[in-house]
N, C-alpha and C. Protein backbone atom coordinates (compact mmCIF):
# COMPACT_ATOMS: atom_id res chain seq x y z
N UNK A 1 0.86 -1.18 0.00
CA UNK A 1 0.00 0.00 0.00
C UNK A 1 0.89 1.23 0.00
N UNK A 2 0.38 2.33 -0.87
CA UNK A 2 1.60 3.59 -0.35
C UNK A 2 0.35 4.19 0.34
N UNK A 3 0.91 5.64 0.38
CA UNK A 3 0.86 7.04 1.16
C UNK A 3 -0.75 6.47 1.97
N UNK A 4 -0.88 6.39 3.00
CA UNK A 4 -1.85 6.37 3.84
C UNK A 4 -2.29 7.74 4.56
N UNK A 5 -3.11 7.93 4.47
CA UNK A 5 -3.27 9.34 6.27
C UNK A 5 -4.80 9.26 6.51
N UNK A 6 -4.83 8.90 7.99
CA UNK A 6 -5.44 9.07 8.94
C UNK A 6 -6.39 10.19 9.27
N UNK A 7 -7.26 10.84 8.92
CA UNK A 7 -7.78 11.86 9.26
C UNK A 7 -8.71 12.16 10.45
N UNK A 8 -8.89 12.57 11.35
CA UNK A 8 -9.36 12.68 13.26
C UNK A 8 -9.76 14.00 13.36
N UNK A 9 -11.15 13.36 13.60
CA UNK A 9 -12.30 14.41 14.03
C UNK A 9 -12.13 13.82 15.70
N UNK A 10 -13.15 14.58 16.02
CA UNK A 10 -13.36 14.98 17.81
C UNK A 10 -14.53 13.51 17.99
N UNK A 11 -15.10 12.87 17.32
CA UNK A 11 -16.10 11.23 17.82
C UNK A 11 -15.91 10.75 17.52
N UNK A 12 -16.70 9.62 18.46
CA UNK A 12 -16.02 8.43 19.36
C UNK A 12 -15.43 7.24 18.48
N UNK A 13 -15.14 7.58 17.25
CA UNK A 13 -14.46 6.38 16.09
C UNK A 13 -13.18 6.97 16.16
N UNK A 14 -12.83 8.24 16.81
CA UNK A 14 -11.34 8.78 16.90
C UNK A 14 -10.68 7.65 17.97
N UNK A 15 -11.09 7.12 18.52
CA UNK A 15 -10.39 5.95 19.23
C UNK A 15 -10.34 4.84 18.33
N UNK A 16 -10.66 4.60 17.64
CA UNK A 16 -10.25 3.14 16.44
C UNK A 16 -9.21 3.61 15.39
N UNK A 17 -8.86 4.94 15.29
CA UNK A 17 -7.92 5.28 14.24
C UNK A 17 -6.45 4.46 14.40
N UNK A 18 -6.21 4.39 13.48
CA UNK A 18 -4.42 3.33 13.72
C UNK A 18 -3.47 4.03 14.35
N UNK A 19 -3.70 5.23 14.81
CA UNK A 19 -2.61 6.21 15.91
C UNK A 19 -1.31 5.12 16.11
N UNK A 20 -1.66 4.32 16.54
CA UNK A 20 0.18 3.25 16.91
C UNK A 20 0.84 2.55 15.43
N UNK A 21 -0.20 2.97 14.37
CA UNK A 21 0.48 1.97 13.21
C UNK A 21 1.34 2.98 12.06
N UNK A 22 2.98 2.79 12.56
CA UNK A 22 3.45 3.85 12.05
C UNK A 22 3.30 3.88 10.22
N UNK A 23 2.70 2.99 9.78
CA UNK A 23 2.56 2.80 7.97
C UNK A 23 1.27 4.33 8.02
N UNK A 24 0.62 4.89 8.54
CA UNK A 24 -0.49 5.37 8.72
C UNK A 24 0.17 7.47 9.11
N UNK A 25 0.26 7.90 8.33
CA UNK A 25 0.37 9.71 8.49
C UNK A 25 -1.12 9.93 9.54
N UNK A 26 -0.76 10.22 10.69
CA UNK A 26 -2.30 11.15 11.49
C UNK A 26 -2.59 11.98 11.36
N UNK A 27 -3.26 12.72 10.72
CA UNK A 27 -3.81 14.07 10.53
C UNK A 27 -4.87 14.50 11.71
N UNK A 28 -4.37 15.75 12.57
CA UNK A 28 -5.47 15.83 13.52
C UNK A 28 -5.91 17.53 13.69
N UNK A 29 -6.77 17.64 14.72
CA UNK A 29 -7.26 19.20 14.78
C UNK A 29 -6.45 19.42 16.27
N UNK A 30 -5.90 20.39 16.38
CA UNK A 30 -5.22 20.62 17.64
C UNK A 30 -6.21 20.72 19.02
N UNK A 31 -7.44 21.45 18.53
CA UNK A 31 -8.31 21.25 20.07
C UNK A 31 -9.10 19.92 20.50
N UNK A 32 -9.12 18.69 19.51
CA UNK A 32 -8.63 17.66 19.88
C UNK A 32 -7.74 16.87 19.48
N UNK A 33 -6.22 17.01 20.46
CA UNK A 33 -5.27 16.61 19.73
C UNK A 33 -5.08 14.84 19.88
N UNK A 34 -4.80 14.32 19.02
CA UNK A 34 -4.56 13.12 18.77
C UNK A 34 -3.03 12.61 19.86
N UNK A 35 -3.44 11.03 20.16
CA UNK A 35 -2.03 10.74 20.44
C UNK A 35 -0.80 10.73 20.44
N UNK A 36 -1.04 10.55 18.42
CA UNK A 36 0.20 10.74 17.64
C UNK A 36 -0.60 11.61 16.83
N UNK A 37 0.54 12.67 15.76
CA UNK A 37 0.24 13.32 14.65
C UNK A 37 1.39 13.89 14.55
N UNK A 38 0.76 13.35 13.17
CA UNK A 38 1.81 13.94 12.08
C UNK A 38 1.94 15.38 11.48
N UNK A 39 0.81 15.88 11.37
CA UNK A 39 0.18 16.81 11.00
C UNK A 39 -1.07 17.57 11.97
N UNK A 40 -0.98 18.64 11.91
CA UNK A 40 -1.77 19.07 12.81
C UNK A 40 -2.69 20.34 11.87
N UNK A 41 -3.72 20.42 12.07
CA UNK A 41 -4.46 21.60 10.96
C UNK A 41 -5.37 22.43 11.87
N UNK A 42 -5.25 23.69 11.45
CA UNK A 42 -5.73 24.60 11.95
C UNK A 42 -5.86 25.87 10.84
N UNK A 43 -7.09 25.59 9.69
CA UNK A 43 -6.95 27.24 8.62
C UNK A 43 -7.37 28.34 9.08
N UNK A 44 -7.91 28.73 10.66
CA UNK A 44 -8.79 29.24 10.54
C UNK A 44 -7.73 30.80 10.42
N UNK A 45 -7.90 32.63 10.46
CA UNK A 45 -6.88 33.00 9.93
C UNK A 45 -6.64 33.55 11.72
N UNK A 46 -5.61 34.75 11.73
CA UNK A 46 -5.15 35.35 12.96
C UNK A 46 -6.32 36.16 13.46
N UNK A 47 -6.95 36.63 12.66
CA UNK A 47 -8.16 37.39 12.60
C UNK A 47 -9.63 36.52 12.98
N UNK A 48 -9.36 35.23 12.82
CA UNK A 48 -10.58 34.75 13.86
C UNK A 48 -10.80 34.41 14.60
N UNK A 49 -9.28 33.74 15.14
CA UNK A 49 -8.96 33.86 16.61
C UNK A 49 -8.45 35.02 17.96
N UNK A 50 -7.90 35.75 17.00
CA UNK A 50 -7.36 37.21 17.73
C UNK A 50 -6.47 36.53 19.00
N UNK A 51 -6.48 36.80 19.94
CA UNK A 51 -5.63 36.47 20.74
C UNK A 51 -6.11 35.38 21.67
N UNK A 52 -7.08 34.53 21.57
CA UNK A 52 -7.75 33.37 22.46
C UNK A 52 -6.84 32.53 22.27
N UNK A 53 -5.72 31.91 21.36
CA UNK A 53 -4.84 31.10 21.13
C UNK A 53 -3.12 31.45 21.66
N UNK A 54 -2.95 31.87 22.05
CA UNK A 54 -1.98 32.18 21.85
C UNK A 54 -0.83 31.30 23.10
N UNK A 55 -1.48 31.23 24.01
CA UNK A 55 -1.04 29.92 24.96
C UNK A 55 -1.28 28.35 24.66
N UNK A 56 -2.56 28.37 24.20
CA UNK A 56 -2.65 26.81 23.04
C UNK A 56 -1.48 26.59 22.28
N UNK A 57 -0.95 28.40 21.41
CA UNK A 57 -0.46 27.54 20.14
C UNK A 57 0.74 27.29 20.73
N UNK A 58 1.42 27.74 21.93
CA UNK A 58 2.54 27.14 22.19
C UNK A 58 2.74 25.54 23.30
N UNK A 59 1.41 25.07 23.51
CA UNK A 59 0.97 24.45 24.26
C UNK A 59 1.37 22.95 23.32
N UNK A 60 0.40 22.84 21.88
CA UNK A 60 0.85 22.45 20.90
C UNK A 60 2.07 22.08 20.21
N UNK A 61 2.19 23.19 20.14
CA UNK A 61 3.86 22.88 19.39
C UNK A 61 5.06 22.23 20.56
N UNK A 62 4.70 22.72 21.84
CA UNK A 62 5.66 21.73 22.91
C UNK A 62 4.99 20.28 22.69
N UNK A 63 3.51 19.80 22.76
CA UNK A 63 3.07 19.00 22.96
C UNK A 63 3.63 17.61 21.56
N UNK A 64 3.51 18.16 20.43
CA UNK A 64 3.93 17.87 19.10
C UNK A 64 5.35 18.28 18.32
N UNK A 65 5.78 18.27 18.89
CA UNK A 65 7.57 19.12 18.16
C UNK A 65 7.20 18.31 17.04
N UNK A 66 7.22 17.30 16.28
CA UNK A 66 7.59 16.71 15.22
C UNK A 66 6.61 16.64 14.22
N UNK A 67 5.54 16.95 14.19
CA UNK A 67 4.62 17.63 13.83
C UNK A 67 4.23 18.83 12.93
N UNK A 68 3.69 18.79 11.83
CA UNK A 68 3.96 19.57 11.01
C UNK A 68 2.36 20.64 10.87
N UNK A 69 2.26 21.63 11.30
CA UNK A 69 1.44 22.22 11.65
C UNK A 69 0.77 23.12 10.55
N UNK A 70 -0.26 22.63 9.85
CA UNK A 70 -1.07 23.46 8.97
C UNK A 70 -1.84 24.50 8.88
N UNK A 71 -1.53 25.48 8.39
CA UNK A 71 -2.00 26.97 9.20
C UNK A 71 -2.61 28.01 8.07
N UNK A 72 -3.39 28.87 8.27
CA UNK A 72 -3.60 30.09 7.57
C UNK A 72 -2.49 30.72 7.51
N UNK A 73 -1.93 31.40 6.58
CA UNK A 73 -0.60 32.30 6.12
C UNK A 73 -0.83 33.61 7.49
N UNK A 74 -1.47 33.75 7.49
CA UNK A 74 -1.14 34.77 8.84
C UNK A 74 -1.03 34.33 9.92
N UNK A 75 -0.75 33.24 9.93
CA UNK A 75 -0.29 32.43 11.73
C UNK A 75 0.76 31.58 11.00
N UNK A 76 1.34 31.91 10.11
CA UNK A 76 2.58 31.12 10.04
C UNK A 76 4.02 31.36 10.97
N UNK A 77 4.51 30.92 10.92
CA UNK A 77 5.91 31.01 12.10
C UNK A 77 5.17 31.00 13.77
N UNK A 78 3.71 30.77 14.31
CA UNK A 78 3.61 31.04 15.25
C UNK A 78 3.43 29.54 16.18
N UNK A 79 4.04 28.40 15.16
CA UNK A 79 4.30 26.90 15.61
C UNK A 79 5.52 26.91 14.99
N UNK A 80 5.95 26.08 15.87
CA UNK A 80 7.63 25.47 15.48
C UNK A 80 7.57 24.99 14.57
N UNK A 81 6.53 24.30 14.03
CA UNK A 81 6.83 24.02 12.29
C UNK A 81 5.44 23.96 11.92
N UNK A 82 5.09 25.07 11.63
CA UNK A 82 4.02 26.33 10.53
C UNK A 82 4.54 25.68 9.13
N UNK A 83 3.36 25.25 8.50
CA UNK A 83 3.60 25.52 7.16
C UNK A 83 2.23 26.42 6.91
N UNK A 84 2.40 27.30 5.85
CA UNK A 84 1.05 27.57 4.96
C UNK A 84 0.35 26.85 4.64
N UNK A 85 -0.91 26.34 4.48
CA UNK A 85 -2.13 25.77 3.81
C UNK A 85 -1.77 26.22 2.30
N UNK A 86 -1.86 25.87 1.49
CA UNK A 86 -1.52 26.24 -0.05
C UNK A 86 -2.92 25.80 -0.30
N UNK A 87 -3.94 27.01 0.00
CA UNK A 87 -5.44 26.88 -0.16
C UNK A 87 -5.62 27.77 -1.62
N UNK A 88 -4.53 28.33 -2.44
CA UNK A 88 -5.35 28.40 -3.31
C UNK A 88 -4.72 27.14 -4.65
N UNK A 89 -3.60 26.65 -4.70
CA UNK A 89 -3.63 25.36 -5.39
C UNK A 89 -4.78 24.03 -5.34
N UNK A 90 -4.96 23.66 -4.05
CA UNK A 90 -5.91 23.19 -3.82
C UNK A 90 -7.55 23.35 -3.90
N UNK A 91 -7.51 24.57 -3.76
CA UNK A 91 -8.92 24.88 -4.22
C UNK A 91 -8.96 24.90 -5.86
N UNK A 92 -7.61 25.18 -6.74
CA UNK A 92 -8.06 25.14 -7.96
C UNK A 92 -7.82 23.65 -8.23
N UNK A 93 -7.28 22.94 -7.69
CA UNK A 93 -7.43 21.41 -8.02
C UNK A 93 -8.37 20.76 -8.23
N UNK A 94 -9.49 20.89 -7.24
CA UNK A 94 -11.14 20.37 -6.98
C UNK A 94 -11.74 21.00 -7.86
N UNK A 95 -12.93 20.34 -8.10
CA UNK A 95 -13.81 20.26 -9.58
C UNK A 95 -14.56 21.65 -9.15
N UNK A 96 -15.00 21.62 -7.51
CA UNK A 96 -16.05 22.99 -7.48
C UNK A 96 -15.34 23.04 -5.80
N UNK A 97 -14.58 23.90 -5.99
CA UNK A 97 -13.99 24.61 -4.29
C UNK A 97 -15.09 24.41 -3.19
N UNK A 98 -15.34 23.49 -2.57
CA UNK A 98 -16.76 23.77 -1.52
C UNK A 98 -15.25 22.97 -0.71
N UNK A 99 -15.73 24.02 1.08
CA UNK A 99 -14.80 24.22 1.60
C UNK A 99 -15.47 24.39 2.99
N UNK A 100 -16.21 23.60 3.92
CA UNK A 100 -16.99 23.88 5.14
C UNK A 100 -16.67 23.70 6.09
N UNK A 101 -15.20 23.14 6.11
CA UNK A 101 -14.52 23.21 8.10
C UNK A 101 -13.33 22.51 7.33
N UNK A 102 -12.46 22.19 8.39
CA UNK A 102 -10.85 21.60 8.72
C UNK A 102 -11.16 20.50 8.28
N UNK A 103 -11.79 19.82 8.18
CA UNK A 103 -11.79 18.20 7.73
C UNK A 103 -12.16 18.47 5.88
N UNK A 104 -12.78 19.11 5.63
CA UNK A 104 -12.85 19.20 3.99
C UNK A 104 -11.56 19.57 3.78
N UNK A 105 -11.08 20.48 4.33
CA UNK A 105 -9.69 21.09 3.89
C UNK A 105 -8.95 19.93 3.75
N UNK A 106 -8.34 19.28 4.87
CA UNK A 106 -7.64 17.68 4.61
C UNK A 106 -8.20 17.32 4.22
N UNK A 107 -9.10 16.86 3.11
CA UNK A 107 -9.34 15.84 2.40
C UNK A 107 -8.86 16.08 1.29
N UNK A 108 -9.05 17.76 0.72
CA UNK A 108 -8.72 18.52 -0.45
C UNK A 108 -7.56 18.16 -0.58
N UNK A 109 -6.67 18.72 0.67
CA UNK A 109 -5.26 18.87 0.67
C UNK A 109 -4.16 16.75 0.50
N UNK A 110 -5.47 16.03 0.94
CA UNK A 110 -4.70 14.49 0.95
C UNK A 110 -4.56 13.87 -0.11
N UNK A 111 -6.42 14.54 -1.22
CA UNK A 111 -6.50 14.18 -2.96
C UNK A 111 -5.32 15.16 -3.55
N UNK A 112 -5.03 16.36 -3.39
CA UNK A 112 -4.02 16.90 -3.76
C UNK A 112 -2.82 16.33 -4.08
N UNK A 113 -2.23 15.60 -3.05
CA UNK A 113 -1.43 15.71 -2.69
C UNK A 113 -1.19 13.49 -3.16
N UNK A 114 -2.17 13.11 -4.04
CA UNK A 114 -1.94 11.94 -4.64
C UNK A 114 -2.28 10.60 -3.46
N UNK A 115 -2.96 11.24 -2.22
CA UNK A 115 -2.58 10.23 -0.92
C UNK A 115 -3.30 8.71 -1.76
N UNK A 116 -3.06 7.23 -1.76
CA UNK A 116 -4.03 6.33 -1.95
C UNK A 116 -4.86 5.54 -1.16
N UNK A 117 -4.95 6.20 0.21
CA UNK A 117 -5.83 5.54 0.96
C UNK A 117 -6.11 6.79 1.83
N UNK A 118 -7.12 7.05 2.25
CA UNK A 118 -7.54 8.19 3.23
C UNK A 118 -8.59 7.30 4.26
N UNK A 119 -8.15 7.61 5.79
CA UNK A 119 -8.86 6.82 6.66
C UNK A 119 -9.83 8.44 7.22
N UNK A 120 -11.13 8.12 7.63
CA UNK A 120 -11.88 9.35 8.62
C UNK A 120 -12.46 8.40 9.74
N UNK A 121 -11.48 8.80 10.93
CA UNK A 121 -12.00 8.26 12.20
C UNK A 121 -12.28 9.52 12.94
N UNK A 122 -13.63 9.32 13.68
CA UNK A 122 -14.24 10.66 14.34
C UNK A 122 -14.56 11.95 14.20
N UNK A 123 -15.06 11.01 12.70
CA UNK A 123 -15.53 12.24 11.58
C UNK A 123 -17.19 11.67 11.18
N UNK A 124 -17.90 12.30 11.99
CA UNK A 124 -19.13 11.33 12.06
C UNK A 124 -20.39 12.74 11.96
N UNK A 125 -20.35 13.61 11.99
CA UNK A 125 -20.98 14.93 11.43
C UNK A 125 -22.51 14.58 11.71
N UNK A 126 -23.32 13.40 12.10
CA UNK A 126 -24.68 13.64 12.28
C UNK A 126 -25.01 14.69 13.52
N UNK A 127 -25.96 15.52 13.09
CA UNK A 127 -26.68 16.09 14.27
C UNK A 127 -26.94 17.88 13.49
N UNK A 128 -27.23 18.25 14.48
CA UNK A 128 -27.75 19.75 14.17
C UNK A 128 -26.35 20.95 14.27
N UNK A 129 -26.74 21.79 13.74
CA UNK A 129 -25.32 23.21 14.32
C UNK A 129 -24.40 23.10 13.17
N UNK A 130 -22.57 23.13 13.09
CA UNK A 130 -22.22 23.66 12.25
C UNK A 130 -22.15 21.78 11.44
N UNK A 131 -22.49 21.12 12.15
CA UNK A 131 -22.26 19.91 11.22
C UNK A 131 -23.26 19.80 10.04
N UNK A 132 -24.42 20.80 10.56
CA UNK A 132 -25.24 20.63 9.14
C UNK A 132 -24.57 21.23 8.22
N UNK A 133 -24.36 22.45 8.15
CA UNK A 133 -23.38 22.94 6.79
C UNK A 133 -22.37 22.34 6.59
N UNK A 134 -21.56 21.46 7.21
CA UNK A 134 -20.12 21.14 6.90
C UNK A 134 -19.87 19.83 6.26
N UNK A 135 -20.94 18.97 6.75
CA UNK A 135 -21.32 17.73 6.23
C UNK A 135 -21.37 17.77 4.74
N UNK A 136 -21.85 18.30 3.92
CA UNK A 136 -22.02 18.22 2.30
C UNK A 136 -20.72 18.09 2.44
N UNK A 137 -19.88 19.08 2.41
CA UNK A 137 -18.31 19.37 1.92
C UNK A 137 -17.65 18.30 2.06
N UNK A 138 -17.49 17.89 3.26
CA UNK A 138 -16.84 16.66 3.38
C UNK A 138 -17.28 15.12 2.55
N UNK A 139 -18.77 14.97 2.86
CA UNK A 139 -19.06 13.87 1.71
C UNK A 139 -18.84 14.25 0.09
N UNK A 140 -18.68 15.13 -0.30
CA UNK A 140 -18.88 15.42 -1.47
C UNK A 140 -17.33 15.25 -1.98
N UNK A 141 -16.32 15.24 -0.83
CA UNK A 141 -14.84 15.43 -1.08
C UNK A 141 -14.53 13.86 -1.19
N UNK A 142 -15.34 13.20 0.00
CA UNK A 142 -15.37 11.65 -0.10
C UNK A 142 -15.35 11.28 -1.39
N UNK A 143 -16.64 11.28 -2.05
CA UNK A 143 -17.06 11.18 -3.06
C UNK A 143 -15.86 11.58 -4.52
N UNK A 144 -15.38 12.97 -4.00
CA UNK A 144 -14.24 12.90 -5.34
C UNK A 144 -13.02 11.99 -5.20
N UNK A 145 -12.74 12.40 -3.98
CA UNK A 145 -11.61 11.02 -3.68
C UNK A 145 -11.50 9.23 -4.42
N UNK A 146 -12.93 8.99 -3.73
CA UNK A 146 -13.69 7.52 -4.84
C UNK A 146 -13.44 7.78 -6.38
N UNK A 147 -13.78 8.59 -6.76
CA UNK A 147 -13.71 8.74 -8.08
C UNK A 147 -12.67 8.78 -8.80
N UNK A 148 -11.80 9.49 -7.70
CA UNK A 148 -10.10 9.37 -8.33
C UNK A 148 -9.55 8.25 -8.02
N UNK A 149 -10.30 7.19 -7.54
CA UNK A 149 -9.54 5.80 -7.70
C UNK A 149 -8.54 5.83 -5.57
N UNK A 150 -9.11 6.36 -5.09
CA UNK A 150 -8.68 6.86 -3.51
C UNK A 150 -9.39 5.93 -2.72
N UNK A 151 -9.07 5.15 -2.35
CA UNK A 151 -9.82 4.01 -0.86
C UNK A 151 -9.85 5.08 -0.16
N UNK A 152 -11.24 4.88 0.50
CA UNK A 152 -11.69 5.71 1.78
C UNK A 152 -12.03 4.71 2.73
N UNK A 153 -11.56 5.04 4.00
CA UNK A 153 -12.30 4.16 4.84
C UNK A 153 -12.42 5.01 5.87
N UNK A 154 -13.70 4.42 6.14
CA UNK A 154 -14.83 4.93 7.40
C UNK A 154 -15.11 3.82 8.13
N UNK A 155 -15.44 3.62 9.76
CA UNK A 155 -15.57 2.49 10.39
C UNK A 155 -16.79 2.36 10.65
N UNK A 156 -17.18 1.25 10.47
CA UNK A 156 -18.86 0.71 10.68
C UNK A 156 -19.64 1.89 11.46
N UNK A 157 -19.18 2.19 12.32
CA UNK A 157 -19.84 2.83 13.89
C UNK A 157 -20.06 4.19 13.39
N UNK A 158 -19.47 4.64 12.38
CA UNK A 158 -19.33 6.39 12.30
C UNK A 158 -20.83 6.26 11.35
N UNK A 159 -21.47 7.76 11.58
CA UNK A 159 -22.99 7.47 11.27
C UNK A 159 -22.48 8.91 10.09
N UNK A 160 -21.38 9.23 9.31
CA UNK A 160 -20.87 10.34 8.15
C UNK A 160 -22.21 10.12 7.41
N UNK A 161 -22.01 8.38 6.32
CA UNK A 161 -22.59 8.13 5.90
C UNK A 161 -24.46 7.06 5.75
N UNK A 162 -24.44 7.53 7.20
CA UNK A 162 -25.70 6.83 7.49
C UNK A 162 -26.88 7.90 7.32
N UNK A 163 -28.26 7.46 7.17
CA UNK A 163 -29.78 7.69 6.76
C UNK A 163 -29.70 8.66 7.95
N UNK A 164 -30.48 9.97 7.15
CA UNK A 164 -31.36 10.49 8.89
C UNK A 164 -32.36 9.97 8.74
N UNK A 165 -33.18 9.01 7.84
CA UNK A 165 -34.27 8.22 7.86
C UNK A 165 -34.53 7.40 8.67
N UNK A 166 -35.81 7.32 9.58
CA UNK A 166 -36.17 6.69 10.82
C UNK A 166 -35.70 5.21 9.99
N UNK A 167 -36.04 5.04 8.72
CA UNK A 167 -35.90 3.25 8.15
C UNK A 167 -34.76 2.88 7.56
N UNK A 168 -33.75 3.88 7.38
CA UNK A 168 -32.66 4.00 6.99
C UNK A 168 -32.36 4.16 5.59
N UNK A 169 -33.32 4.47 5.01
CA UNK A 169 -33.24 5.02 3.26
C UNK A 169 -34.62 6.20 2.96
N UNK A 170 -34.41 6.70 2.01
CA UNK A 170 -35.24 7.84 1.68
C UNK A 170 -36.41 7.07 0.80
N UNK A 171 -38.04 7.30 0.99
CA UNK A 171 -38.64 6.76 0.31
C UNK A 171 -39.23 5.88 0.87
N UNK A 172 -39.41 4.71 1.94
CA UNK A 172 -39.96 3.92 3.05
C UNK A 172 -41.11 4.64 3.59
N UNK A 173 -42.17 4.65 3.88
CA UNK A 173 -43.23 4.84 5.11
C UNK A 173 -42.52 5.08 6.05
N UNK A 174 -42.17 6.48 6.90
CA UNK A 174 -41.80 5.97 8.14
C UNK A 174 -42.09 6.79 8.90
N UNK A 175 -43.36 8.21 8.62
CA UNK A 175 -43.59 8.49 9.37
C UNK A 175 -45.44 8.50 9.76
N UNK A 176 -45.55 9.69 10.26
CA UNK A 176 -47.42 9.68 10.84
C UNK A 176 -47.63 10.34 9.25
N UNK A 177 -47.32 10.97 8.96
CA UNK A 177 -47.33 11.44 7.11
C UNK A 177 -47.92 10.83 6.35
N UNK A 178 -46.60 9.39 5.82
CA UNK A 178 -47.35 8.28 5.23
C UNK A 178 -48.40 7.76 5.52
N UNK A 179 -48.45 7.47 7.19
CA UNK A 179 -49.87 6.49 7.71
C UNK A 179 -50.87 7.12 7.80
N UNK A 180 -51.31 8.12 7.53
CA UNK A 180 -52.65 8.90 7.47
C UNK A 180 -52.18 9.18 5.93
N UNK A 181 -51.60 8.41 5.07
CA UNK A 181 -52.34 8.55 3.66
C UNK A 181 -51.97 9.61 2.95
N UNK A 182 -51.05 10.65 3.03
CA UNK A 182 -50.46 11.72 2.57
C UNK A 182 -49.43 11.67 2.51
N UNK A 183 -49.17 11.19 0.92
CA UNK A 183 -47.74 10.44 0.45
C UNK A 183 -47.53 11.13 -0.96
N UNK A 184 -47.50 12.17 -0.79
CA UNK A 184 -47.44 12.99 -1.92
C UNK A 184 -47.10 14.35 -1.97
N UNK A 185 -46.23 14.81 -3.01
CA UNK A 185 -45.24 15.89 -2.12
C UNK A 185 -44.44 15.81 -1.26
């Protein structure tokens, strides 16, 4: 197998990720930082954090020295090893730039970058708040990944790609709707 990476969201499938299997790059978010990582991502810019970080980011970079820290260009140099996000190569890489949190970004940045296997542990996005907007982006990145011939793997338990359908597919009877006979529209 070549280039592997790991990608780690904040639920509860972030504990099944291969963290000890060094064949495996970890890609993680620093406010939940992973065991191991390789990579650490953070686009958001200096300007949307303002100064709430500024003991984190050195908190981090002690915590991770080896670690290669993915950043908005205006927080570069402010980790021991800052790289830039090269967000506009990547955005012209993808078919249509849709871009809704840190986990689309690594996905962009892993198809970019030729990865042939991309793992998402505790990347499970059901529920209400910013996961409703962010969710398309990320499946839709899934989705190009597949297409470019990219193994994705997701673990049974993560509900990314599961039904919000009470029956688990769109189109079933499954609510008081159907059973009082108003199945149309």
């Amino acid at each position: 197998m070549g280039r592997q990476v790991a990608i780690l969201g904040a639920a509860s499938t972030a504990a099944l990720a291969p963290t000890g299997d060094p064949d495996w790059e970890v890609w993680g978010i620093p406010w939940y930082p992973p065991a191991r990582a390789t990579r650490l991502f953070d686009i958001h810019s200096a300007d949307f954090w303002g100064d709430l970080v500024e003991d984190w980011e050195a908190d981090i970079s002690e915590r991770f020295p080896d670690a290669d820290f993915y950043c908005h260009p205006s927080r570069h140099g402010r980790f021991t090893r800052s790289v830039p996000f090269p967000f506009e190569e990547v955005e012209a890489a993808m078919p249509i730039p849709f871009f809704e949190c840190t986990i689309s970004y690594q996905l962009a940045l892993a198809i970019w970058e030729g990865v042939e296997r991309i793992g998402l542990w505790g990347v499970h996005m059901m529920g209400a708040g910013e996961y409703a907007f962010q969710r398309p982006s990320v499946t839709y990145l899934v989705g190009i990944a597949q297409g470019m011939g990219i193994e994705v793997v997701i673990p049974e338990e993560a509900t990314l790609f599961k039904s919000n359908h009470r029956c688990g597919r769109y189109g079933l009877a499954h609510d008081e709707i159907f059973k009082k006979g108003r199945v149309n529209g």
